[in-house]
C-alpha atoms as a PDB file:
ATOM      1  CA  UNK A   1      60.655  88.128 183.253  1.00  0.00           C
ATOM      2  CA  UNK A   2      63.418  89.807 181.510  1.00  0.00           C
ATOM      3  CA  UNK A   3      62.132  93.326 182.297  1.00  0.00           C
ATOM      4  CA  UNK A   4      62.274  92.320 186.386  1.00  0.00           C
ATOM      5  CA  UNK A   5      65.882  90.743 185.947  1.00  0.00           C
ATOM      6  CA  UNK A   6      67.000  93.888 184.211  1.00  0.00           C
ATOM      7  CA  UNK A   7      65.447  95.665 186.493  1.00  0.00           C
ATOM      8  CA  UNK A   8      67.038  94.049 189.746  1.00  0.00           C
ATOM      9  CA  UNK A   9      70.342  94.147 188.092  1.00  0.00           C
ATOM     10  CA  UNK A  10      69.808  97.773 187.760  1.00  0.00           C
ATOM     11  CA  UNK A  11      69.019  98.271 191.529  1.00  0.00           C
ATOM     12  CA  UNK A  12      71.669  96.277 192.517  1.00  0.00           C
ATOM     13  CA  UNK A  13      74.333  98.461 190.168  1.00  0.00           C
ATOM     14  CA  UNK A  14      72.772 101.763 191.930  1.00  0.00           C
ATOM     15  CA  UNK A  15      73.280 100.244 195.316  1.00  0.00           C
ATOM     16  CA  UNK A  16      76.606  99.559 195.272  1.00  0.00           C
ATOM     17  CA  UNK A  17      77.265 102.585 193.506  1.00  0.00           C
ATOM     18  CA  UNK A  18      75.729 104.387 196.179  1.00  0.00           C
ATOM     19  CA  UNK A  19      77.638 102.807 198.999  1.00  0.00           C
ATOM     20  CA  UNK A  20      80.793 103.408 196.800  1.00  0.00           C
ATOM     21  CA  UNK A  21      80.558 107.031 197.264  1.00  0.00           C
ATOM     22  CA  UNK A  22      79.074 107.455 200.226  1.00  0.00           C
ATOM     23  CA  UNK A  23      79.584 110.761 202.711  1.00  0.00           C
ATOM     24  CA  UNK A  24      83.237 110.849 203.564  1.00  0.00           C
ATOM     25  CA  UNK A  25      83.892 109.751 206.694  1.00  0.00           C
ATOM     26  CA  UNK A  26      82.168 106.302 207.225  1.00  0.00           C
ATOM     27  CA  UNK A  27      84.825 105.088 209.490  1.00  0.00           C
ATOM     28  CA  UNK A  28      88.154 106.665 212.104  1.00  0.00           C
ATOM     29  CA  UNK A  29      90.540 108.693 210.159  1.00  0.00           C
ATOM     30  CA  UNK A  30      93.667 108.270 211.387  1.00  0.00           C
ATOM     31  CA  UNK A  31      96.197 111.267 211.627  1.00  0.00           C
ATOM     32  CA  UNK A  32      99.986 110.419 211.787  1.00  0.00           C
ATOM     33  CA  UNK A  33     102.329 112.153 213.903  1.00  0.00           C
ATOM     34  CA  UNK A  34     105.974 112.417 212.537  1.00  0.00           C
ATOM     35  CA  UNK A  35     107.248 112.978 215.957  1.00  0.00           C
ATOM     36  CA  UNK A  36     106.939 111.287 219.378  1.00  0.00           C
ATOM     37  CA  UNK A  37     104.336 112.020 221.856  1.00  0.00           C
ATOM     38  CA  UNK A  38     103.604 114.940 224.840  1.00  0.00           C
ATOM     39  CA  UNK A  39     106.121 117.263 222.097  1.00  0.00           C
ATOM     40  CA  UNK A  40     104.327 120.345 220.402  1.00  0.00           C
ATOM     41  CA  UNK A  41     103.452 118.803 216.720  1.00  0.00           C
ATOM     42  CA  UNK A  42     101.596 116.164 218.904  1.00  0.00           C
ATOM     43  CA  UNK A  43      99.662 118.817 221.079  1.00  0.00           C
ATOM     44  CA  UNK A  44      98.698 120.579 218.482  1.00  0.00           C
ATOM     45  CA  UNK A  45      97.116 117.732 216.328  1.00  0.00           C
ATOM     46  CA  UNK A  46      95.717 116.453 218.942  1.00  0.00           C
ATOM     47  CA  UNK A  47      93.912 120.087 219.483  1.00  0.00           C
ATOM     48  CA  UNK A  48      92.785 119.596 215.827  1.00  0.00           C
ATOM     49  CA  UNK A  49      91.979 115.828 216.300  1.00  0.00           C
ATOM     50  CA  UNK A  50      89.043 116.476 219.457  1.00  0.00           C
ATOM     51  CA  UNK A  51      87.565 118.850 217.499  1.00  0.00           C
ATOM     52  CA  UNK A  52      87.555 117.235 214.326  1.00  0.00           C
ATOM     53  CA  UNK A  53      85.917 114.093 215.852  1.00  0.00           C
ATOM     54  CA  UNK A  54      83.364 116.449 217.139  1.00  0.00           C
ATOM     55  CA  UNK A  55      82.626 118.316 213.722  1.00  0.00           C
ATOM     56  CA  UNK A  56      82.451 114.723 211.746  1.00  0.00           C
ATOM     57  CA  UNK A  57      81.109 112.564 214.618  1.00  0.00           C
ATOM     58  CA  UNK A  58      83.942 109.812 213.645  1.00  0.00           C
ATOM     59  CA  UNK A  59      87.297 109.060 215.220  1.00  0.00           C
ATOM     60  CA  UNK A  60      90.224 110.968 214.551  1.00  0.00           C
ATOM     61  CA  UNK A  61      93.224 108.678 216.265  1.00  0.00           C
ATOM     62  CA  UNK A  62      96.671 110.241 216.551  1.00  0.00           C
ATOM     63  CA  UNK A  63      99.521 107.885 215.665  1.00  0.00           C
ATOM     64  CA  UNK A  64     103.058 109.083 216.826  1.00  0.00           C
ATOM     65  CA  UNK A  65     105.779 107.653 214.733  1.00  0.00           C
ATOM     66  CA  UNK A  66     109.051 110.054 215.204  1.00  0.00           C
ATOM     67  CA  UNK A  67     111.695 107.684 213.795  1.00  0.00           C
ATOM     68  CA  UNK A  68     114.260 109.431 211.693  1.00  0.00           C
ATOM     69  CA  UNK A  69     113.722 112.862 212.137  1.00  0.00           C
ATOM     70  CA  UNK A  70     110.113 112.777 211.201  1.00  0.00           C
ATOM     71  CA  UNK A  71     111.292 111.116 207.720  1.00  0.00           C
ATOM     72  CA  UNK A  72     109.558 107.344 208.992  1.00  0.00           C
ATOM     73  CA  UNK A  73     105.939 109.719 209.940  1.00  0.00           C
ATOM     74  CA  UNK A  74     106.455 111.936 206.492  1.00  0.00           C
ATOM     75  CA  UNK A  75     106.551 108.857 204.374  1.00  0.00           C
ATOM     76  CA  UNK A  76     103.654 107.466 206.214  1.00  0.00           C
ATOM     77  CA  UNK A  77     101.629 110.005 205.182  1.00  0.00           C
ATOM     78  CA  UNK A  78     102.908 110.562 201.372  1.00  0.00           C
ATOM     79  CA  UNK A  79     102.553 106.826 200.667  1.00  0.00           C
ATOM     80  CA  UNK A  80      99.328 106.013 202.250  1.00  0.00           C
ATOM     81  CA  UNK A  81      96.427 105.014 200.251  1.00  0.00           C
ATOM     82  CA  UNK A  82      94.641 108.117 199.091  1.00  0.00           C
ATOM     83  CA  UNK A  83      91.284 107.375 200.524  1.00  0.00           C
ATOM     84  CA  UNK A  84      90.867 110.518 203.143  1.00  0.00           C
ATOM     85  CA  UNK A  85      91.343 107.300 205.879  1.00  0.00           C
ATOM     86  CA  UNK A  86      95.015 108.574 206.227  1.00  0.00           C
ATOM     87  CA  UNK A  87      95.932 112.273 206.664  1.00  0.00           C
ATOM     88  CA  UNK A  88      99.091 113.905 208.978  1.00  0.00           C
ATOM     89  CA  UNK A  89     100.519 116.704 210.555  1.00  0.00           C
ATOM     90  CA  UNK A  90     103.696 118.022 208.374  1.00  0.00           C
ATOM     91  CA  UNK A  91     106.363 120.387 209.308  1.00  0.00           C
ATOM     92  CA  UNK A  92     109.393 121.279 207.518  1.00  0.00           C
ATOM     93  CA  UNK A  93     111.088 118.212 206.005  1.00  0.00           C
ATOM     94  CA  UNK A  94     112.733 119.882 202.252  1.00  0.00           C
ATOM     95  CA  UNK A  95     116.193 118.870 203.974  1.00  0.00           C
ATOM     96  CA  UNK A  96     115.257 115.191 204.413  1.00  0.00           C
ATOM     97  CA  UNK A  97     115.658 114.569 200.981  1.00  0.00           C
ATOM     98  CA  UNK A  98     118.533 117.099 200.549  1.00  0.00           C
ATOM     99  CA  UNK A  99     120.456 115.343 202.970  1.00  0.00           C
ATOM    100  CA  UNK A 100     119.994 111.666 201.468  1.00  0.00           C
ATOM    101  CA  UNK A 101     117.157 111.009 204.207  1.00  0.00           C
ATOM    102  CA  UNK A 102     114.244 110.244 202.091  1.00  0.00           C
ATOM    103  CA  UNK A 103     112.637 110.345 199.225  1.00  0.00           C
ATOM    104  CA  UNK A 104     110.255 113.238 200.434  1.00  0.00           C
ATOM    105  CA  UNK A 105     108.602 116.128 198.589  1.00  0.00           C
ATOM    106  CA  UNK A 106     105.713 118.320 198.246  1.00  0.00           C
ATOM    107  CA  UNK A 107     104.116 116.946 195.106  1.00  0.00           C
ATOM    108  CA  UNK A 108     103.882 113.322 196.949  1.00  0.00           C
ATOM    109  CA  UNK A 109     101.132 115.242 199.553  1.00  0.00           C
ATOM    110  CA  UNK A 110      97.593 117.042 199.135  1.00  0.00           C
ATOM    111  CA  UNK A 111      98.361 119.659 201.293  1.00  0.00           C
ATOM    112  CA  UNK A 112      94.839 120.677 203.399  1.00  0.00           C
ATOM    113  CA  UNK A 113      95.878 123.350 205.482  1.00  0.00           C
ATOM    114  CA  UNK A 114      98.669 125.439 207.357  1.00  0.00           C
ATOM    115  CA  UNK A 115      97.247 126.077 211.204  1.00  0.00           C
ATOM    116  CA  UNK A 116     100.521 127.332 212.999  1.00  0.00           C
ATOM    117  CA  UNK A 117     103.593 129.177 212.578  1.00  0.00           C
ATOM    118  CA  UNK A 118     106.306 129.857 214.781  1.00  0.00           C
ATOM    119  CA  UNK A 119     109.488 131.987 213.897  1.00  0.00           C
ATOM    120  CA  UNK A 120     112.674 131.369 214.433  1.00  0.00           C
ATOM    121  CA  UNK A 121     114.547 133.982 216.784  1.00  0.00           C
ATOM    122  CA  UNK A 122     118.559 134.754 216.664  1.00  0.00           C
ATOM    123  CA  UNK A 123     120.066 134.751 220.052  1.00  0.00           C
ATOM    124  CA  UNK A 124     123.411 135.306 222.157  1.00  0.00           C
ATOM    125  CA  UNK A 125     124.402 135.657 225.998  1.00  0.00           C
ATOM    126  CA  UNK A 126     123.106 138.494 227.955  1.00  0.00           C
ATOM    127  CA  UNK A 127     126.516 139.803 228.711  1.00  0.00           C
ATOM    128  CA  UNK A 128     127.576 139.509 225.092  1.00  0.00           C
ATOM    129  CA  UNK A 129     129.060 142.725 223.551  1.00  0.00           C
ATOM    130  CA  UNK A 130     126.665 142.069 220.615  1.00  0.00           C
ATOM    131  CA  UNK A 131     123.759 144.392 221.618  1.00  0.00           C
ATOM    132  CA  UNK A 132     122.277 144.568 218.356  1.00  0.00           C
ATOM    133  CA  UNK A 133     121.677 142.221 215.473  1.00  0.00           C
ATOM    134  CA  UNK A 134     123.478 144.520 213.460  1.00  0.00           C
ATOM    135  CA  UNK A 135     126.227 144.582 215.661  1.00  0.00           C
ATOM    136  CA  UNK A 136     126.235 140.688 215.564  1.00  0.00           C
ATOM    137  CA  UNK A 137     126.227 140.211 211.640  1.00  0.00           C
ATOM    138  CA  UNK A 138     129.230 142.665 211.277  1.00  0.00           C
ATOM    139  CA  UNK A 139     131.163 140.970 214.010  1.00  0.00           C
ATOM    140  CA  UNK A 140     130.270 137.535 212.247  1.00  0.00           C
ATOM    141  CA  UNK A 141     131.115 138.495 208.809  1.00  0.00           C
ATOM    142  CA  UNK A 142     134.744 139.853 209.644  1.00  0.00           C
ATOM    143  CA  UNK A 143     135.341 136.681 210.927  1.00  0.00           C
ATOM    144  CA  UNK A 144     133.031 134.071 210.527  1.00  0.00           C
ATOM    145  CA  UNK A 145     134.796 130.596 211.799  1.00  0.00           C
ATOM    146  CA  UNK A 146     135.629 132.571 214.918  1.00  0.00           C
ATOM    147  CA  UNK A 147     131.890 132.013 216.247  1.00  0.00           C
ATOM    148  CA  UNK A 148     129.914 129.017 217.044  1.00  0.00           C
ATOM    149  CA  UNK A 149     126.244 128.945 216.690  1.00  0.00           C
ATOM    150  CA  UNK A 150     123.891 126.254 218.395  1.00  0.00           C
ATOM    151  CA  UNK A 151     121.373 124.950 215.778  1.00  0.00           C
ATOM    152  CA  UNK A 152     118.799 124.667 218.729  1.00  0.00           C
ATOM    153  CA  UNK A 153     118.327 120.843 217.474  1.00  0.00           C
ATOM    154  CA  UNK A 154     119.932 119.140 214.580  1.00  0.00           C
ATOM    155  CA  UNK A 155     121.534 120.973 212.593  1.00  0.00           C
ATOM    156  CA  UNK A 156     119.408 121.895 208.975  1.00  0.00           C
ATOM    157  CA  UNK A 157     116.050 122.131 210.639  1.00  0.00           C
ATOM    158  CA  UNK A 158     113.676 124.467 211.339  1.00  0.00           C
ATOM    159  CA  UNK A 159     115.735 127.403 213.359  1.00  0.00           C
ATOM    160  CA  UNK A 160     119.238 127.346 211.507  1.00  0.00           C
ATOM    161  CA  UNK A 161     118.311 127.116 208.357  1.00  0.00           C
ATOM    162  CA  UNK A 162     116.145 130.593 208.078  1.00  0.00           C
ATOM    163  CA  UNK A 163     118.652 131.939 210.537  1.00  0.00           C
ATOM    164  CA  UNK A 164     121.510 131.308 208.068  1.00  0.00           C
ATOM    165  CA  UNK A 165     119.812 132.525 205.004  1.00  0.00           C
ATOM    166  CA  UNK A 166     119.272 135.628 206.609  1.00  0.00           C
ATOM    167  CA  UNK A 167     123.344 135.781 207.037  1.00  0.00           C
ATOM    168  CA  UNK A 168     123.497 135.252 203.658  1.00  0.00           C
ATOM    169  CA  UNK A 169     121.374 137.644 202.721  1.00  0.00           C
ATOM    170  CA  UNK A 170     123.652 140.107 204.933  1.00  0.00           C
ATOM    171  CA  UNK A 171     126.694 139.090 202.901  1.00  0.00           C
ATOM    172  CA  UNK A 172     128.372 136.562 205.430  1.00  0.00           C
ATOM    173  CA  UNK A 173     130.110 133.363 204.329  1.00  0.00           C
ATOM    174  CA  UNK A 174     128.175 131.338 206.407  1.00  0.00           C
ATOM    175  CA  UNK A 175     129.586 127.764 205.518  1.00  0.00           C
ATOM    176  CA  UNK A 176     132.523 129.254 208.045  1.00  0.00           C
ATOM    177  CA  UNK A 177     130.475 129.559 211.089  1.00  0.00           C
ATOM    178  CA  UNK A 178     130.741 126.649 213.443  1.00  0.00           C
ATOM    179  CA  UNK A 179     127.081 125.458 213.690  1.00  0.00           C
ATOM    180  CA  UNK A 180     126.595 123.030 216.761  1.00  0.00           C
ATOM    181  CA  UNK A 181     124.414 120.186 216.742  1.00  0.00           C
ATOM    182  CA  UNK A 182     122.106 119.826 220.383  1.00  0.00           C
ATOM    183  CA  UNK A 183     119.436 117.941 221.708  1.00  0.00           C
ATOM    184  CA  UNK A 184     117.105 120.135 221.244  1.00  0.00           C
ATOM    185  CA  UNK A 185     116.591 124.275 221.955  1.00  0.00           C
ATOM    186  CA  UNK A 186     116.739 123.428 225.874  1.00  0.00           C
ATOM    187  CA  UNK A 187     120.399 122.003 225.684  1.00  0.00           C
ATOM    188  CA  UNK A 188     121.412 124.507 223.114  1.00  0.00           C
ATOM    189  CA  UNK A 189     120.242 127.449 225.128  1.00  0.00           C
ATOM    190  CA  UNK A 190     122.217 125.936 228.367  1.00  0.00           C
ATOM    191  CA  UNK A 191     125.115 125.946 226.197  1.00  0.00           C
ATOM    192  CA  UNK A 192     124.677 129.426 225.081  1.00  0.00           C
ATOM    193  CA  UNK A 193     124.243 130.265 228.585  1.00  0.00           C
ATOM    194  CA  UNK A 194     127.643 128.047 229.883  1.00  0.00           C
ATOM    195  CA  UNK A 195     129.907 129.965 226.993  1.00  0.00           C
ATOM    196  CA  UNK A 196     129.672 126.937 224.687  1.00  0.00           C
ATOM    197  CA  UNK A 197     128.559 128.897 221.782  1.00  0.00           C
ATOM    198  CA  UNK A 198     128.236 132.662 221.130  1.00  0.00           C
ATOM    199  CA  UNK A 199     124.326 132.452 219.634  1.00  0.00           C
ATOM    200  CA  UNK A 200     121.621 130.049 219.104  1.00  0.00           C
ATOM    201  CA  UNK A 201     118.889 129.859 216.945  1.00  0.00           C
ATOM    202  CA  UNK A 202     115.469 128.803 218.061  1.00  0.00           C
ATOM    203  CA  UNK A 203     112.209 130.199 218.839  1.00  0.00           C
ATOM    204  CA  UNK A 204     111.358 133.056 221.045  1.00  0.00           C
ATOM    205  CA  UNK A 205     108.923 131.177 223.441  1.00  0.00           C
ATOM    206  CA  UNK A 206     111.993 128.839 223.581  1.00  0.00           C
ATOM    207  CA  UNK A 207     114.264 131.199 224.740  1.00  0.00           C
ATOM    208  CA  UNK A 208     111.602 132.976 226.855  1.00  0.00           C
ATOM    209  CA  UNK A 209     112.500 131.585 230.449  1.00  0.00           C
ATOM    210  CA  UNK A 210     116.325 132.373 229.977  1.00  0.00           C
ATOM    211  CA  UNK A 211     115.119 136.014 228.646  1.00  0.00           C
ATOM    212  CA  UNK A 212     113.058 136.818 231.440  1.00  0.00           C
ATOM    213  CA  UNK A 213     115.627 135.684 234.048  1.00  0.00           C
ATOM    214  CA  UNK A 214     118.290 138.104 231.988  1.00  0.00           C
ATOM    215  CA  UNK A 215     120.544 135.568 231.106  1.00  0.00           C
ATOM    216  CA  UNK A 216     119.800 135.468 227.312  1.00  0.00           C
ATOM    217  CA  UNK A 217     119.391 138.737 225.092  1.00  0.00           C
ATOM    218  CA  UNK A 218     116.863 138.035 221.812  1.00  0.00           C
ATOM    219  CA  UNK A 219     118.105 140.259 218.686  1.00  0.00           C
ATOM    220  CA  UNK A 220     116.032 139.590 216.083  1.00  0.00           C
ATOM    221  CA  UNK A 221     112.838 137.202 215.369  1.00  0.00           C
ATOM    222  CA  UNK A 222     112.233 136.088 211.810  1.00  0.00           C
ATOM    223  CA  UNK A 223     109.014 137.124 211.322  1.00  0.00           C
ATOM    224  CA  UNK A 224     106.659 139.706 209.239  1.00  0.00           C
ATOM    225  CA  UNK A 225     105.776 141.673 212.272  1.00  0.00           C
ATOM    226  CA  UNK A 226     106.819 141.578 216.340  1.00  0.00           C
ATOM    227  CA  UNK A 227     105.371 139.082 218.252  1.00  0.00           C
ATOM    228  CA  UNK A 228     103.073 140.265 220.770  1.00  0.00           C
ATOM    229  CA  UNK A 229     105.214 138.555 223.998  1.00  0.00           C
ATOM    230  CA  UNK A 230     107.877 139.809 223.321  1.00  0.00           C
ATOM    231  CA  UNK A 231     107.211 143.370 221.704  1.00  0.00           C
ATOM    232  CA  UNK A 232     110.514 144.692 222.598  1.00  0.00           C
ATOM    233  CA  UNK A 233     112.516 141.751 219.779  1.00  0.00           C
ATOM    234  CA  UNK A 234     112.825 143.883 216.666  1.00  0.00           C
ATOM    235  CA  UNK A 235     111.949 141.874 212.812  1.00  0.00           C
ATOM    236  CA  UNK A 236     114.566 141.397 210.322  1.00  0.00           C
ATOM    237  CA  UNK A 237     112.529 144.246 208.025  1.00  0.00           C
ATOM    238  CA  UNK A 238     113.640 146.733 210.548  1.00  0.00           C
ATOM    239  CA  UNK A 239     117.146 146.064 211.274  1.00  0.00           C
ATOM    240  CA  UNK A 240     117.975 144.892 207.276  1.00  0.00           C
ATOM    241  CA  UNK A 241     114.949 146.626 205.344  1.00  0.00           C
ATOM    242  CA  UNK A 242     113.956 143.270 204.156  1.00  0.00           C
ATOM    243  CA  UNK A 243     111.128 141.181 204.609  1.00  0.00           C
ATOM    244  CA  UNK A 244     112.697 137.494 205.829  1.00  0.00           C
ATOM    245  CA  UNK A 245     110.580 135.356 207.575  1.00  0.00           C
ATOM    246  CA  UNK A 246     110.846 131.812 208.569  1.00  0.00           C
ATOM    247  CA  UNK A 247     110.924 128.866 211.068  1.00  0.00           C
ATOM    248  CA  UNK A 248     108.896 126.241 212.292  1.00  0.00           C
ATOM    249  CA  UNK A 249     105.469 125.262 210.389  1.00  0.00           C
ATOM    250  CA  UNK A 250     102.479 122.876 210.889  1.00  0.00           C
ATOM    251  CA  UNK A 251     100.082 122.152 208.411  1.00  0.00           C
ATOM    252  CA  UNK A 252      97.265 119.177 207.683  1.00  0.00           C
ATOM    253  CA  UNK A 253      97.919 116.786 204.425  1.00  0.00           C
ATOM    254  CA  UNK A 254      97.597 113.575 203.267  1.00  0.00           C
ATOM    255  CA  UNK A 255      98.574 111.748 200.182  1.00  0.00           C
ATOM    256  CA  UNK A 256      98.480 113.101 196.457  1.00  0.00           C
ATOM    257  CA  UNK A 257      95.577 112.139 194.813  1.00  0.00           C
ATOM    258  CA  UNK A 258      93.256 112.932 197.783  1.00  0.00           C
ATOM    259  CA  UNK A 259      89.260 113.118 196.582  1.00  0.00           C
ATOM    260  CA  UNK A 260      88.393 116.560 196.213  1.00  0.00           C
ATOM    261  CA  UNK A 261      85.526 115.986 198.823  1.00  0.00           C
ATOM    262  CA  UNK A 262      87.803 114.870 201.277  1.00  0.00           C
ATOM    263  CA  UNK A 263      90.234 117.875 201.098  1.00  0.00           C
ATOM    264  CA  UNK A 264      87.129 120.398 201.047  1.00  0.00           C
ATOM    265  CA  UNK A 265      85.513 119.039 203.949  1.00  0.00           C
ATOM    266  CA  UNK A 266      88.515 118.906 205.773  1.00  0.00           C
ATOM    267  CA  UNK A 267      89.911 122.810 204.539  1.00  0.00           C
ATOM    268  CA  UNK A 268      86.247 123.583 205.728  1.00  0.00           C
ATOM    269  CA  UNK A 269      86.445 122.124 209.388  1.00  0.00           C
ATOM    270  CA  UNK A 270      89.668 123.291 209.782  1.00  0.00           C
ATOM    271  CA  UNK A 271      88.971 126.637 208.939  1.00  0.00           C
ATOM    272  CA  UNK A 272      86.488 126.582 211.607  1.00  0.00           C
ATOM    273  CA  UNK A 273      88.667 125.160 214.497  1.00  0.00           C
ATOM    274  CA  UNK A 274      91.350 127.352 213.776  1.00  0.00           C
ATOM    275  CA  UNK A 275      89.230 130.605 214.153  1.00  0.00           C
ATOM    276  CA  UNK A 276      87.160 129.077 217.113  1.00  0.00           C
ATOM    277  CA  UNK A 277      87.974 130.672 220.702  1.00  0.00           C
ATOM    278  CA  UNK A 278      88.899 127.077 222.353  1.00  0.00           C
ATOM    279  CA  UNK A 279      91.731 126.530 219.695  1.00  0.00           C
ATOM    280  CA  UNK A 280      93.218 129.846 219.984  1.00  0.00           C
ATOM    281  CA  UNK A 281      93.285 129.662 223.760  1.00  0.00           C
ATOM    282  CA  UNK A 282      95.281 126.201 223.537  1.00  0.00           C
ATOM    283  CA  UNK A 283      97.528 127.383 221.257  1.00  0.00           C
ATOM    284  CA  UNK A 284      98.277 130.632 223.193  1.00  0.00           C
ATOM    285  CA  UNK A 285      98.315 129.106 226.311  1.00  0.00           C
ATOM    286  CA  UNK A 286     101.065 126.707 225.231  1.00  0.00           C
ATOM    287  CA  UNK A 287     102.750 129.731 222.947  1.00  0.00           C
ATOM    288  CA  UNK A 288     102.484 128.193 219.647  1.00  0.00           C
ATOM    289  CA  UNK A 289     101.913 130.727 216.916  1.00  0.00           C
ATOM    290  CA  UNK A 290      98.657 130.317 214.883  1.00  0.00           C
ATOM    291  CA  UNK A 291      99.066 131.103 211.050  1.00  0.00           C
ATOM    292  CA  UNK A 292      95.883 129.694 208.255  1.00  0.00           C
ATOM    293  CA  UNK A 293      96.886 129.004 205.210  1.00  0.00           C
ATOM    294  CA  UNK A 294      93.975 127.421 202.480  1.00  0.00           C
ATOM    295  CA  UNK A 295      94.988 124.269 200.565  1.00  0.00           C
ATOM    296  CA  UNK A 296      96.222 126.621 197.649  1.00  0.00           C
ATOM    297  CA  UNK A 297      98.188 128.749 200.206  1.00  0.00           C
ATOM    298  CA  UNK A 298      99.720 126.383 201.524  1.00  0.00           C
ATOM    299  CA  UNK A 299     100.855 124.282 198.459  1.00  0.00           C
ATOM    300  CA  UNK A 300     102.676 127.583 196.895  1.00  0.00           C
ATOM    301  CA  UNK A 301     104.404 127.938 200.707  1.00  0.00           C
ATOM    302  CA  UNK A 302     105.646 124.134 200.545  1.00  0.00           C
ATOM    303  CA  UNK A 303     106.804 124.629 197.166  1.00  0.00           C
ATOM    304  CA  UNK A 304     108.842 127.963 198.235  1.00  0.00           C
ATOM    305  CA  UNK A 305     110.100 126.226 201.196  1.00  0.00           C
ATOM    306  CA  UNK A 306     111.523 123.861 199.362  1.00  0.00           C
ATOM    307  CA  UNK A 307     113.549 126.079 197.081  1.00  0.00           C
ATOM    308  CA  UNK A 308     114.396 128.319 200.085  1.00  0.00           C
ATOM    309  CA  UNK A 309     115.846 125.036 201.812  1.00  0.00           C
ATOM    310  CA  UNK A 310     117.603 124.189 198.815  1.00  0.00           C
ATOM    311  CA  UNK A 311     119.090 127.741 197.911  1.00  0.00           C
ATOM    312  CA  UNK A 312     120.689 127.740 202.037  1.00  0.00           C
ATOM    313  CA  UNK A 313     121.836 124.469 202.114  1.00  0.00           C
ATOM    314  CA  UNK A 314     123.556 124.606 198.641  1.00  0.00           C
ATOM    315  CA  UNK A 315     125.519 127.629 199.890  1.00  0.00           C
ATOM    316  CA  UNK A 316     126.429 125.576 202.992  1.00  0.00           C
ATOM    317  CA  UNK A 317     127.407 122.440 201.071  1.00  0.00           C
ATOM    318  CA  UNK A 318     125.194 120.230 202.671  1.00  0.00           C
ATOM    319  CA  UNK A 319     123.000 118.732 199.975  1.00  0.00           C
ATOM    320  CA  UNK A 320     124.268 115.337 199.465  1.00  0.00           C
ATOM    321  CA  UNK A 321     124.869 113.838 196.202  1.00  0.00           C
END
């Protein structure tokens, strides 16, 4: 009688044991959005989100919370439980905590996978006398509080902040330039186009419209090679024999501590959806830059993020105390 007890104790153990690790996912995942609906981080995870529900036959429901920044979305993410139930779409957010916003910081996420990249460009009017970035940067550095310079959004985000370090890597004092504020790169171009400012700094697909109509003039896009609309926008390698890339990222992660099974699966599938034809053709049709970068990729990129973030806003005494 013993022996059957034991035994049915036994069975019991396994059973439970068994349903306690049981194929990842048994239920939705949910990915949070730190930013508001219909913008581009939203598109995009909701490209990633269809076909992830396809590949894993299980929900994966998009929740937009874009309070603060993308600081309320970010924390979301970093202090959900790490179950694989809870994952997100991150983009750059070193300044949050740089600027007092929150407590926010690579080693709080399991970072999954980069999917896009999109570089920031360096702008000015079309009848500006600055033809060339070169031109720009020497007419900047003799003076630097003369100019004004649109951050294409708030100011520290994605566009300024690569677009000053590469002033400071060309020797200009850039806590002197007047860097304005907008509501987003829309309003800043319109600006730059009214004689509010002398450049902007945002993307080139931003900017495309206003370049195509002649009223803007593109002089250099952060990036490691040319970007295939707009072939005739030089890199920063050429003009300043440097490599200097940066701008705007998207990548998958969840929270730290994420089961290993959990982060392969998910590296796997979106491996898969990034190189598929039907992602690639939303993502070029809506001119959003496709970059892959594997979990390990992508953590050493988050880490050098956040020291390049740190490094520019130092030298424009922003970080607060």
């Amino acid at each position: 009688m013993k022996k059957v007890w034991a035994a049915a104790v036994l069975a019991g153990a396994l059973a439970v044991a068994g349903a306690a690790q049981a194929a990842w996912p048994e239920r939705a995942v949910t990915i949070v959005v730190p930013a508001g609906a219909g913008g581009g981080t939203d598109a995009t995870a909701r490209m990633l989100a269809k076909q992830l529900q396809d590949i894993f036959g299980k929900p994966f429901n998009v929740v937009n919370n874009g309070e603060g920044g993308g600081v309320v979305g970010h924390t979301m993410i970093m202090t959900a439980r790490p179950d694989g139930y809870t994952i997100g779409t991150i983009f750059p957010f070193a300044q949050m905590k740089l600027m007092g916003q929150g407590d926010i910081s690579a080693d709080k996420f399991t970072p999954i996978a980069q999917y896009n990249f999109d570089p920031a460009g360096f702008h000015t009017r079309a009848d500006s006398p600055y033809q060339t970035l070169e031109e720009a940067l020497a007419a900047i550095k003799a003076d630097p509080a003369r100019f004004k310079m649109s951050c294409g959004g708030g100011c520290a985000g994605s566009w300024d902040i690569p677009v000053t370090g590469m002033m400071l890597e060309a020797g200009i004092d850039a806590q002197k330039l007047v860097r304005i504020p907008s509501r987003g790169a829309a309003a800043g171009l319109q600006e730059l186009v009214a004689g509010g400012v002398d450049f902007i700094a945002c993307s080139l697909p931003e900017a495309g419209p206003l370049v195509e109509a002649g009223k803007v003039r593109p002089l250099v896009v952060l990036s490691e090679a040319r970007i295939g609309a707009f072939p005739n926008v030089p890199t920063v390698k050429e003009k300043m024999g440097k490599t200097f890339e940066g701008g705007a990222f998207r990548g998958i992660a969840g929270p730290a501590g994420l089961p290993e099974e959990v982060v392969s699966k998910l590296e796997t599938a979106l491996k898969q959806i990034v190189e598929s034809e039907e992602f690639r053709a939303q993502m070029n049709a809506r001119g959003f830059g496709i970059r892959w970068r594997d979990r390990a990729e992508f953590a050493a990129f988050l880490r050098q993020h956040e020291a390049d973030t740190k490094r520019i806003m130092t030298a424009l005494g922003m970080i607060k105390g």
